[in-house]
N, C-alpha and C. Protein backbone atom coordinates (compact mmCIF):
# COMPACT_ATOMS: atom_id res chain seq x y z
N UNK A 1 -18.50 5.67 -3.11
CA UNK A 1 -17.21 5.66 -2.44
C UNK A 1 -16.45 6.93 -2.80
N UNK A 2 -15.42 7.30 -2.09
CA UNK A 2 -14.71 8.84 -2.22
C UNK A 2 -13.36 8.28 -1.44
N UNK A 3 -12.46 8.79 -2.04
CA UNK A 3 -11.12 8.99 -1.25
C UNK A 3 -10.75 10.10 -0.91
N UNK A 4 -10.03 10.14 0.31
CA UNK A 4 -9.87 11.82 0.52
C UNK A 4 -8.30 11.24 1.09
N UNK A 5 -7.82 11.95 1.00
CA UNK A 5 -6.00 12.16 2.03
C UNK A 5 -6.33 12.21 3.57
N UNK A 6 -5.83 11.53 4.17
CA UNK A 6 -5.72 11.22 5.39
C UNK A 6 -4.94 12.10 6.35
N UNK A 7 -4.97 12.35 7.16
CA UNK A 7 -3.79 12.78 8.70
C UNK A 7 -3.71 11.85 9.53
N UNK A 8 -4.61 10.54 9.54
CA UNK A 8 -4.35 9.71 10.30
C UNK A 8 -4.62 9.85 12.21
N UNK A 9 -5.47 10.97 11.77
CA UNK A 9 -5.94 11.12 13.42
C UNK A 9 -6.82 10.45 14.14
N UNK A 10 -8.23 10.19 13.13
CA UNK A 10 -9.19 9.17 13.51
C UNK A 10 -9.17 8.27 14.40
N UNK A 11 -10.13 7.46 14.90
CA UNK A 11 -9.75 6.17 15.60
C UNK A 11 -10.47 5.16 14.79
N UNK A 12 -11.43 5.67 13.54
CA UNK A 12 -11.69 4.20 12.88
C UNK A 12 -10.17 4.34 12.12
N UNK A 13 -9.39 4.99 11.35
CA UNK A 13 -8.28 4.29 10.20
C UNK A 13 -7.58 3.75 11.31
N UNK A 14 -7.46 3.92 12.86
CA UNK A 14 -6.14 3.55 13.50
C UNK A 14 -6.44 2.12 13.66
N UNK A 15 -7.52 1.67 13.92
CA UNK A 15 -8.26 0.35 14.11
C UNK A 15 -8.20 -0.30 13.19
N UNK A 16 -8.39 0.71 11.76
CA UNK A 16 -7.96 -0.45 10.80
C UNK A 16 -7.00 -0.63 10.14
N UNK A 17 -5.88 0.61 10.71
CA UNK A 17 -4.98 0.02 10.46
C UNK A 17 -4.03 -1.28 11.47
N UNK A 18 -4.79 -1.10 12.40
CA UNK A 18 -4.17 -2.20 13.56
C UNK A 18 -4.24 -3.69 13.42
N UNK A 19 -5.61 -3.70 12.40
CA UNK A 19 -5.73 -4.83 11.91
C UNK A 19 -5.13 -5.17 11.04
N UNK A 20 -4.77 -4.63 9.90
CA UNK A 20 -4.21 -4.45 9.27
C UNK A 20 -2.72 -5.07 9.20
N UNK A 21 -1.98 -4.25 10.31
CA UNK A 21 -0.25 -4.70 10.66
C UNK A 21 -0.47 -6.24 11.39
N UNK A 22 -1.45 -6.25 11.93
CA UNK A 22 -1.90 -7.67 12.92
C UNK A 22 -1.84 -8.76 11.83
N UNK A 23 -3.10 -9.04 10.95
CA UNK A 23 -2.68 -9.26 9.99
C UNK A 23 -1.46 -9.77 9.39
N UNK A 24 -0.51 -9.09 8.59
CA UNK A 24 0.34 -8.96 7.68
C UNK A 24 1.30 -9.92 9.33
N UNK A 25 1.17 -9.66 10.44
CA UNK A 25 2.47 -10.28 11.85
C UNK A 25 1.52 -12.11 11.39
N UNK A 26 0.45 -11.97 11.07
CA UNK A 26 0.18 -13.46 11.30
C UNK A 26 0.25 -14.39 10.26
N UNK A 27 0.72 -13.63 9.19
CA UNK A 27 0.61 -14.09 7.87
C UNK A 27 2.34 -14.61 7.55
N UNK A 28 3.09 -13.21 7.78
CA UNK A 28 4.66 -12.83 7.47
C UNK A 28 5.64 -13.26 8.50
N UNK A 29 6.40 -13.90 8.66
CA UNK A 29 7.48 -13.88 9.45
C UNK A 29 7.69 -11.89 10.16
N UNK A 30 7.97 -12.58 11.14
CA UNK A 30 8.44 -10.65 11.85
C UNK A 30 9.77 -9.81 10.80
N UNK A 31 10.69 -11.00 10.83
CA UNK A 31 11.82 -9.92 10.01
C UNK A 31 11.39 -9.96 8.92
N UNK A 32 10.30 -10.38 8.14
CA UNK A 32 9.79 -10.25 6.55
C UNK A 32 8.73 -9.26 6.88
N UNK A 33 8.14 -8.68 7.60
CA UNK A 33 6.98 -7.96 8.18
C UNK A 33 7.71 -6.35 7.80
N UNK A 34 7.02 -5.61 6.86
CA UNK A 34 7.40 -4.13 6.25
C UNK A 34 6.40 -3.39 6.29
N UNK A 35 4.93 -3.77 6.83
CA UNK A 35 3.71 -3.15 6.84
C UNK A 35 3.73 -1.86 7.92
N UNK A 36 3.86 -1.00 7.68
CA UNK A 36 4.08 0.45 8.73
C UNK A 36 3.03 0.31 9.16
N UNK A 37 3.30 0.66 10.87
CA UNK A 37 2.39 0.89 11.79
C UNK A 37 1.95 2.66 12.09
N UNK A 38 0.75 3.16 12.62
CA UNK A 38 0.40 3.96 12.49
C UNK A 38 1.52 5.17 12.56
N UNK A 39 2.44 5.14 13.63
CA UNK A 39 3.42 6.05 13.84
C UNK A 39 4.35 6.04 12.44
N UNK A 40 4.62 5.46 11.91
CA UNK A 40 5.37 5.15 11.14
C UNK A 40 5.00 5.92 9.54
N UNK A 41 3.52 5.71 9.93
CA UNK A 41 3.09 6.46 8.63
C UNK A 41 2.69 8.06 8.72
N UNK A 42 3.08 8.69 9.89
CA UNK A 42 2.73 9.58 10.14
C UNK A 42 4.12 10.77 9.91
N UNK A 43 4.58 10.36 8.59
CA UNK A 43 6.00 10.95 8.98
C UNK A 43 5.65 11.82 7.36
N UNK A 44 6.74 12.93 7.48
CA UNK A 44 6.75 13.90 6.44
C UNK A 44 6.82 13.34 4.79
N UNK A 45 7.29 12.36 4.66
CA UNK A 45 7.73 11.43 3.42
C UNK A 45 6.54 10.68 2.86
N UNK A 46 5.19 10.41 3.69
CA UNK A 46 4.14 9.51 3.38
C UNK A 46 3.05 10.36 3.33
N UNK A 47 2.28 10.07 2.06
CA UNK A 47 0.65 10.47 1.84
C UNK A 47 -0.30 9.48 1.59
N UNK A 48 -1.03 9.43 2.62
CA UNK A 48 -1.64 8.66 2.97
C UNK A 48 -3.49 9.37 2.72
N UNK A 49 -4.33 7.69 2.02
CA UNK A 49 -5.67 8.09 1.27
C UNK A 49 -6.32 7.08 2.35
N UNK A 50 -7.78 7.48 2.60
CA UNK A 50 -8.87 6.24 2.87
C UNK A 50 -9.90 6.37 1.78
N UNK A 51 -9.96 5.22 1.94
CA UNK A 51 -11.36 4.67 1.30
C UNK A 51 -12.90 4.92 1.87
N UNK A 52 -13.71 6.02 1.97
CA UNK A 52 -15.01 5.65 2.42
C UNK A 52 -16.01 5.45 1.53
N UNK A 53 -16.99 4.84 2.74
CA UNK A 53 -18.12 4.43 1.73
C UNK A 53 -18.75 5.02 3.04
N UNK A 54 -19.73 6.24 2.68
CA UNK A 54 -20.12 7.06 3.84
C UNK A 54 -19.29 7.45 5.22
N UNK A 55 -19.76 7.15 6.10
CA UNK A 55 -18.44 7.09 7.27
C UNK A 55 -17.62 6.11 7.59
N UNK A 56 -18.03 5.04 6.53
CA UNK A 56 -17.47 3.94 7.10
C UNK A 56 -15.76 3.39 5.99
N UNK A 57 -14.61 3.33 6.75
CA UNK A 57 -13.44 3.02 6.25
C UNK A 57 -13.57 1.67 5.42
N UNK A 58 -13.39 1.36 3.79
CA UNK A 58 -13.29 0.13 3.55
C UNK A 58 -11.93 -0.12 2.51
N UNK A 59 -10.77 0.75 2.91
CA UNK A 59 -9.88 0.95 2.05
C UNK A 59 -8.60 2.01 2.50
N UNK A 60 -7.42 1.55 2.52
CA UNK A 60 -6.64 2.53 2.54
C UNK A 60 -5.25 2.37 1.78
N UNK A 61 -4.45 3.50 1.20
CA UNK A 61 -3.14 3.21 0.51
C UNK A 61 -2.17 4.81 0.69
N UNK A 62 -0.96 4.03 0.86
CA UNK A 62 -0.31 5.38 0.71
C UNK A 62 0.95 5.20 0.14
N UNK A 63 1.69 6.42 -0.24
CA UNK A 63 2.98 6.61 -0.98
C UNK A 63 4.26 7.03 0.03
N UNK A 64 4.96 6.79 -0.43
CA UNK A 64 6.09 6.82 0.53
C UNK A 64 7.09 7.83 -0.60
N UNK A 65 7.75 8.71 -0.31
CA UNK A 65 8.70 9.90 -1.14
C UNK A 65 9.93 8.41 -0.68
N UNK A 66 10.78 8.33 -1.36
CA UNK A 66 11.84 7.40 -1.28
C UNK A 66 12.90 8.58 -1.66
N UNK A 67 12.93 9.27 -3.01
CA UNK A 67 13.62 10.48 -3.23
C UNK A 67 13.15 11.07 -4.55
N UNK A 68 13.26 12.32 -4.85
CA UNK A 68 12.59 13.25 -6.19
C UNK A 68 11.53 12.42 -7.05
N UNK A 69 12.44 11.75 -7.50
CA UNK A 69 11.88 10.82 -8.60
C UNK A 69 11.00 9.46 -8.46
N UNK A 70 11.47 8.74 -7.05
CA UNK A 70 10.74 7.42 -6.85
C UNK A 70 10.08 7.42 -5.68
N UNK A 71 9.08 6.89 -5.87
CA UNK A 71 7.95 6.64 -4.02
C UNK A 71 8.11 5.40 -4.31
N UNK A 72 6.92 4.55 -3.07
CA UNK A 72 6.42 3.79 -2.79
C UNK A 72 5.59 3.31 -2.24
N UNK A 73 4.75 2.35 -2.61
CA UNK A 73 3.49 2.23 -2.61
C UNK A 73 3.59 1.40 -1.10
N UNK A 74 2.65 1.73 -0.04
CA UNK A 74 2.62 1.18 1.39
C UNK A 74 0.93 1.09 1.09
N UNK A 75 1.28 0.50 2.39
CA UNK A 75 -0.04 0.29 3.42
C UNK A 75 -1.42 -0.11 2.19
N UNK A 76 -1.41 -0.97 1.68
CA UNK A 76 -2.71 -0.52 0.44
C UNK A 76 -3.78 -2.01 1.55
N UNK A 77 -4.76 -1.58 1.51
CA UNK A 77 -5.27 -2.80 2.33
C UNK A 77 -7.20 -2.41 1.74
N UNK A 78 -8.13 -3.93 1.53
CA UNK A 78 -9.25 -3.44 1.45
C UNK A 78 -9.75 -4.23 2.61
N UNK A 79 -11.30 -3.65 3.37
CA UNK A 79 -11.61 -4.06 4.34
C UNK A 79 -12.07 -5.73 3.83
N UNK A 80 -12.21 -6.97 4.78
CA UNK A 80 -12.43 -8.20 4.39
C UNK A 80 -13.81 -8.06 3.67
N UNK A 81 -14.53 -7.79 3.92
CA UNK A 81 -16.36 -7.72 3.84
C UNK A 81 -16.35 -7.26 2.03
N UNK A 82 -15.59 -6.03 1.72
CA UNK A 82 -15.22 -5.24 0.72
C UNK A 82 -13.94 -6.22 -0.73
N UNK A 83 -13.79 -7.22 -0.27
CA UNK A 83 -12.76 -7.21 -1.31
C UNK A 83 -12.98 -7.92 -2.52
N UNK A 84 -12.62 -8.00 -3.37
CA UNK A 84 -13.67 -7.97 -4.75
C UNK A 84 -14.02 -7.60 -5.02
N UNK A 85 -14.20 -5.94 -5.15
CA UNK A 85 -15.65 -5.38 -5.06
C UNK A 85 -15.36 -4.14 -5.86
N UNK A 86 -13.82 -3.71 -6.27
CA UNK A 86 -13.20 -3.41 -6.76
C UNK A 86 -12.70 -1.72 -6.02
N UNK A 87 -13.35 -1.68 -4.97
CA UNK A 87 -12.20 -0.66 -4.10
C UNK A 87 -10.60 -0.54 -4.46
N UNK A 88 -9.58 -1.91 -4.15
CA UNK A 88 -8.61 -1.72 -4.53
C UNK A 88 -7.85 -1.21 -5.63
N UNK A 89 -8.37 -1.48 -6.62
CA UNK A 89 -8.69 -0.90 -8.29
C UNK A 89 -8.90 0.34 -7.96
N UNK A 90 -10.52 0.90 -7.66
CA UNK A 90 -9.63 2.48 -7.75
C UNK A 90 -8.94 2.93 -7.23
N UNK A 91 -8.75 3.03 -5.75
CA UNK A 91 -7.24 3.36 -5.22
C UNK A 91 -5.95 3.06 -5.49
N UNK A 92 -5.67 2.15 -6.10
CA UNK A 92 -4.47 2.24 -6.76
C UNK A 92 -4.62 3.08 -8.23
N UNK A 93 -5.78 3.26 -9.10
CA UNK A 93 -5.40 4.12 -9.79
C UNK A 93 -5.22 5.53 -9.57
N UNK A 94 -6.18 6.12 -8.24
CA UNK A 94 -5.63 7.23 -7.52
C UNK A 94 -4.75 7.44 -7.30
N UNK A 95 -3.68 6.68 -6.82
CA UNK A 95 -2.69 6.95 -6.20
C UNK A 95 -1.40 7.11 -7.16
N UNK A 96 -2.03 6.08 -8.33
CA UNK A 96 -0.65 6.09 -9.46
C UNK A 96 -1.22 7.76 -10.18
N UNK A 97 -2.26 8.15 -10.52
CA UNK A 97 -2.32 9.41 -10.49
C UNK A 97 -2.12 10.47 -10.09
N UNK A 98 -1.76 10.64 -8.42
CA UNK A 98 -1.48 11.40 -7.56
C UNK A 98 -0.02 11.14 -7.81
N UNK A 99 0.51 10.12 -7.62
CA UNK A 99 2.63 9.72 -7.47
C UNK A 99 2.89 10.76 -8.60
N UNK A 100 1.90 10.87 -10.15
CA UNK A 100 2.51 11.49 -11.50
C UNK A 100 2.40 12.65 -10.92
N UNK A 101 0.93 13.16 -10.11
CA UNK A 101 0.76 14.83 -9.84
C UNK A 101 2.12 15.15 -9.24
N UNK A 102 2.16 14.25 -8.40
CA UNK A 102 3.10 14.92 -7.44
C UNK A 102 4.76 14.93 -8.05
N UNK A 103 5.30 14.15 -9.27
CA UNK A 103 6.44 14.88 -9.96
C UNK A 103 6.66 13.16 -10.01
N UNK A 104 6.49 11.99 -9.22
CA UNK A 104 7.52 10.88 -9.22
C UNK A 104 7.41 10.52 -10.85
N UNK A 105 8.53 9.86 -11.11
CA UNK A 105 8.52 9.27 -12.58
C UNK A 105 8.33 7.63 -12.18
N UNK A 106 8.50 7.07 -10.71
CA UNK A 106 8.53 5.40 -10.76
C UNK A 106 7.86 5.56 -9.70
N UNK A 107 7.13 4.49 -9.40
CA UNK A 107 6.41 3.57 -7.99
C UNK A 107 6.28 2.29 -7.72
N UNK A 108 6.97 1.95 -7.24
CA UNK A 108 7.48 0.14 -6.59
C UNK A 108 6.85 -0.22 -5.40
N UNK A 109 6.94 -1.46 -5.32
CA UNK A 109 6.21 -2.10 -3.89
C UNK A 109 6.69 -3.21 -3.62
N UNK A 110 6.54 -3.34 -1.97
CA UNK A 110 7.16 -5.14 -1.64
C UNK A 110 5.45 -5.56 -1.28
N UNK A 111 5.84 -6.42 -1.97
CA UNK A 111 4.55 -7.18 -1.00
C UNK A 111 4.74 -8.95 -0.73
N UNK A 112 4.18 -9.38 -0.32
CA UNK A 112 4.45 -11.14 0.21
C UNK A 112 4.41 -12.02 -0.91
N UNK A 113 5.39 -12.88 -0.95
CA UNK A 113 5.36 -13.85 -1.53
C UNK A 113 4.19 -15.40 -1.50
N UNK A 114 3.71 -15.31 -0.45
CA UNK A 114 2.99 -16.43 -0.48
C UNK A 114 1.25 -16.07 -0.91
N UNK A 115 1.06 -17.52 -1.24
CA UNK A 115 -0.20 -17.71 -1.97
C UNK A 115 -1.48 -16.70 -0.83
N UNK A 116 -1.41 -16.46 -0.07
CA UNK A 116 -2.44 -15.08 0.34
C UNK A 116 -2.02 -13.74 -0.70
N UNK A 117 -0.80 -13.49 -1.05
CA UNK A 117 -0.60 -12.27 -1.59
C UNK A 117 -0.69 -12.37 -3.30
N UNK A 118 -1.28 -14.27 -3.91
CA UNK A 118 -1.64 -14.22 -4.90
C UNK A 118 -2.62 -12.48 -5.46
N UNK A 119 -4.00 -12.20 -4.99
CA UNK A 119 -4.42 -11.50 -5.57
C UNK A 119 -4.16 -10.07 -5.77
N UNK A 120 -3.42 -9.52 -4.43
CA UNK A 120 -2.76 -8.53 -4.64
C UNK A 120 -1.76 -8.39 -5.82
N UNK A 121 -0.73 -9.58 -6.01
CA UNK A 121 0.30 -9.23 -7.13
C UNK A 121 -0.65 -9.56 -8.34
N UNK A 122 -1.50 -9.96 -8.71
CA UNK A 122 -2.36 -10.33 -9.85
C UNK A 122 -2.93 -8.21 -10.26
N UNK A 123 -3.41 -7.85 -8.40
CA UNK A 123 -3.83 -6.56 -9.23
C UNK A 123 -2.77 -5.65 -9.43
N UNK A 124 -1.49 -5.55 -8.77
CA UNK A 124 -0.79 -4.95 -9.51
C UNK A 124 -0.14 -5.01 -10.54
N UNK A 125 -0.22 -6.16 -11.33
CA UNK A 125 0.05 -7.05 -12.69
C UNK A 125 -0.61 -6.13 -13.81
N UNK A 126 -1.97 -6.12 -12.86
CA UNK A 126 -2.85 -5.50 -14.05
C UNK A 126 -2.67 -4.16 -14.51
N UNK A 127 -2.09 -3.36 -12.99
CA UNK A 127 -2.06 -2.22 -13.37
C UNK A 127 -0.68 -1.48 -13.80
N UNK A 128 0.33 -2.28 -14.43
CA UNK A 128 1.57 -2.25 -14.70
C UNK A 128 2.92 -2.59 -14.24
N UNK A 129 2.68 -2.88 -13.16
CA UNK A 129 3.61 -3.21 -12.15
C UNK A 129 4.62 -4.46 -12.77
N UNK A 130 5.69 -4.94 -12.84
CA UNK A 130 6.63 -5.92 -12.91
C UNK A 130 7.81 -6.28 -11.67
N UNK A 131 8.01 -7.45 -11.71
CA UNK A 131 8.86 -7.87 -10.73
C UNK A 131 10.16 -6.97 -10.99
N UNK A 132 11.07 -6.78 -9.95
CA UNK A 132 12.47 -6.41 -9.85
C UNK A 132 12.99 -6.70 -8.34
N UNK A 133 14.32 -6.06 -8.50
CA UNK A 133 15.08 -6.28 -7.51
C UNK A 133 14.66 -5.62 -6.60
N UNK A 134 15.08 -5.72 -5.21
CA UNK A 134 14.69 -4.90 -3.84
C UNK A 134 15.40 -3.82 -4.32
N UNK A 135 14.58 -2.91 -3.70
CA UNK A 135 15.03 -1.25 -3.89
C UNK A 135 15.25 -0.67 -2.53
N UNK A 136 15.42 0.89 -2.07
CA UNK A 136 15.88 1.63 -1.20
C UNK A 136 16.12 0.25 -0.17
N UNK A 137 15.85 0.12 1.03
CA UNK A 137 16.77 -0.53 2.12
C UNK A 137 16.39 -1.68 1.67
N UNK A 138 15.75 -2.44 1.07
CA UNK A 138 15.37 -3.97 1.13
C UNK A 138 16.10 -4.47 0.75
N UNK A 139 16.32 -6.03 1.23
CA UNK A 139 17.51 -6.89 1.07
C UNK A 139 16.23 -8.29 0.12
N UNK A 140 16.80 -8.71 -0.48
CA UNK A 140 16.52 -10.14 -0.81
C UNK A 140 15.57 -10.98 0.22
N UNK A 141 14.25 -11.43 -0.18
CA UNK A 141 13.58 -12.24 1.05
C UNK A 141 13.13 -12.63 0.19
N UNK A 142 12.90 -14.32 0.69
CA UNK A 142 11.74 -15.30 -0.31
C UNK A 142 10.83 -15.07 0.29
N UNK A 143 10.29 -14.49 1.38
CA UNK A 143 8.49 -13.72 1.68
C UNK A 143 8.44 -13.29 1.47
N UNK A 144 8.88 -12.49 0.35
CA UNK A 144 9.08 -11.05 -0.30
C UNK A 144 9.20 -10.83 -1.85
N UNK A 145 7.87 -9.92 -2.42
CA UNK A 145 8.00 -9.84 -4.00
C UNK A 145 8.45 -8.28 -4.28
N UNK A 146 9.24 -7.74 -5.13
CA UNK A 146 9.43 -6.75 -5.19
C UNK A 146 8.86 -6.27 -7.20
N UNK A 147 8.29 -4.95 -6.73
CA UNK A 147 7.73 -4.50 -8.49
C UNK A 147 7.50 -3.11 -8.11
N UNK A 148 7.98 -2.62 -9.66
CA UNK A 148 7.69 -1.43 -9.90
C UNK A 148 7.58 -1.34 -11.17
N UNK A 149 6.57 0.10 -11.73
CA UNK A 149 6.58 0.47 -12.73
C UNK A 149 6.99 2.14 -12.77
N UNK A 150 6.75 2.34 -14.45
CA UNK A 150 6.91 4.04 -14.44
C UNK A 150 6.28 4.52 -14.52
N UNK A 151 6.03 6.32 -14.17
CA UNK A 151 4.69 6.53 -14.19
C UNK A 151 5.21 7.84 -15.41
């Protein structure tokens, strides 16, 4: 497996990311739904990684610039076939490596409150992460877990 930085031009990441936001609409209530859609991630503020395993996409995550000091962690998704398998693990340690390259001192994330988003908050548990309050625009949601750590 290899991660490389994305531009998001492809048509396999757009596919998976389509699944992806599809997904997260069938899982999340719409106004609890924060999963950026392709346009969305295509903006000056986000760096965005895939996951391959040869040509084939089984992983993607990206950072969001919030301001100097703090990002945020988006879009982190492993393909279904792939999960367990410990893809997600290294990409998030990529990425908490890359947030330090790149100057941030913190990196936070929302992710879902309900028992599907058990294993996700378990791996960011592992990798330092703690609960807190909603940060930059987020308001308070019980479909909604908010954590960050420092880097």
């Amino acid at each position: 497996m290899r991660i490389v930085e994305d531009d998001l031009s492809g048509p396999q990441i757009a596919e998976f990311l389509r699944e992806h936001v599809g997904e997260m609409r069938s899982i999340t209530p719409l106004e609890s739904k924060h999963a950026l859609d392709l346009d969305a991630l295509r903006t000056p503020e986000v760096t965005f990684w895939s996951v391959m395993d040869g040509d084939t996409v089984v992983g993607c995550g990206a950072i969001k610039r919030l301001d100097p000091a703090h990002a945020e962690l988006k879009s982190m998704r492993t393909a279904s076939s792939r999960k367990r398998g410990g893809v997600a693990s290294l990409l998030l340690e990529h990425i908490i490596a890359e947030a330090r390259r790149m100057g941030f001192i913190r990196l936070s994330l929302e992710t879902g409150s309900a028992d599907f988003f058990l294993p996700a908050r378990r791996l960011y548990e592992k990798f330092g992460f703690v609960r807190c309050e909603p940060f930059a625009d987020y308001r308070p949601d019980p479909n909604s877990v908010f954590m960050t750590r420092p880097l």
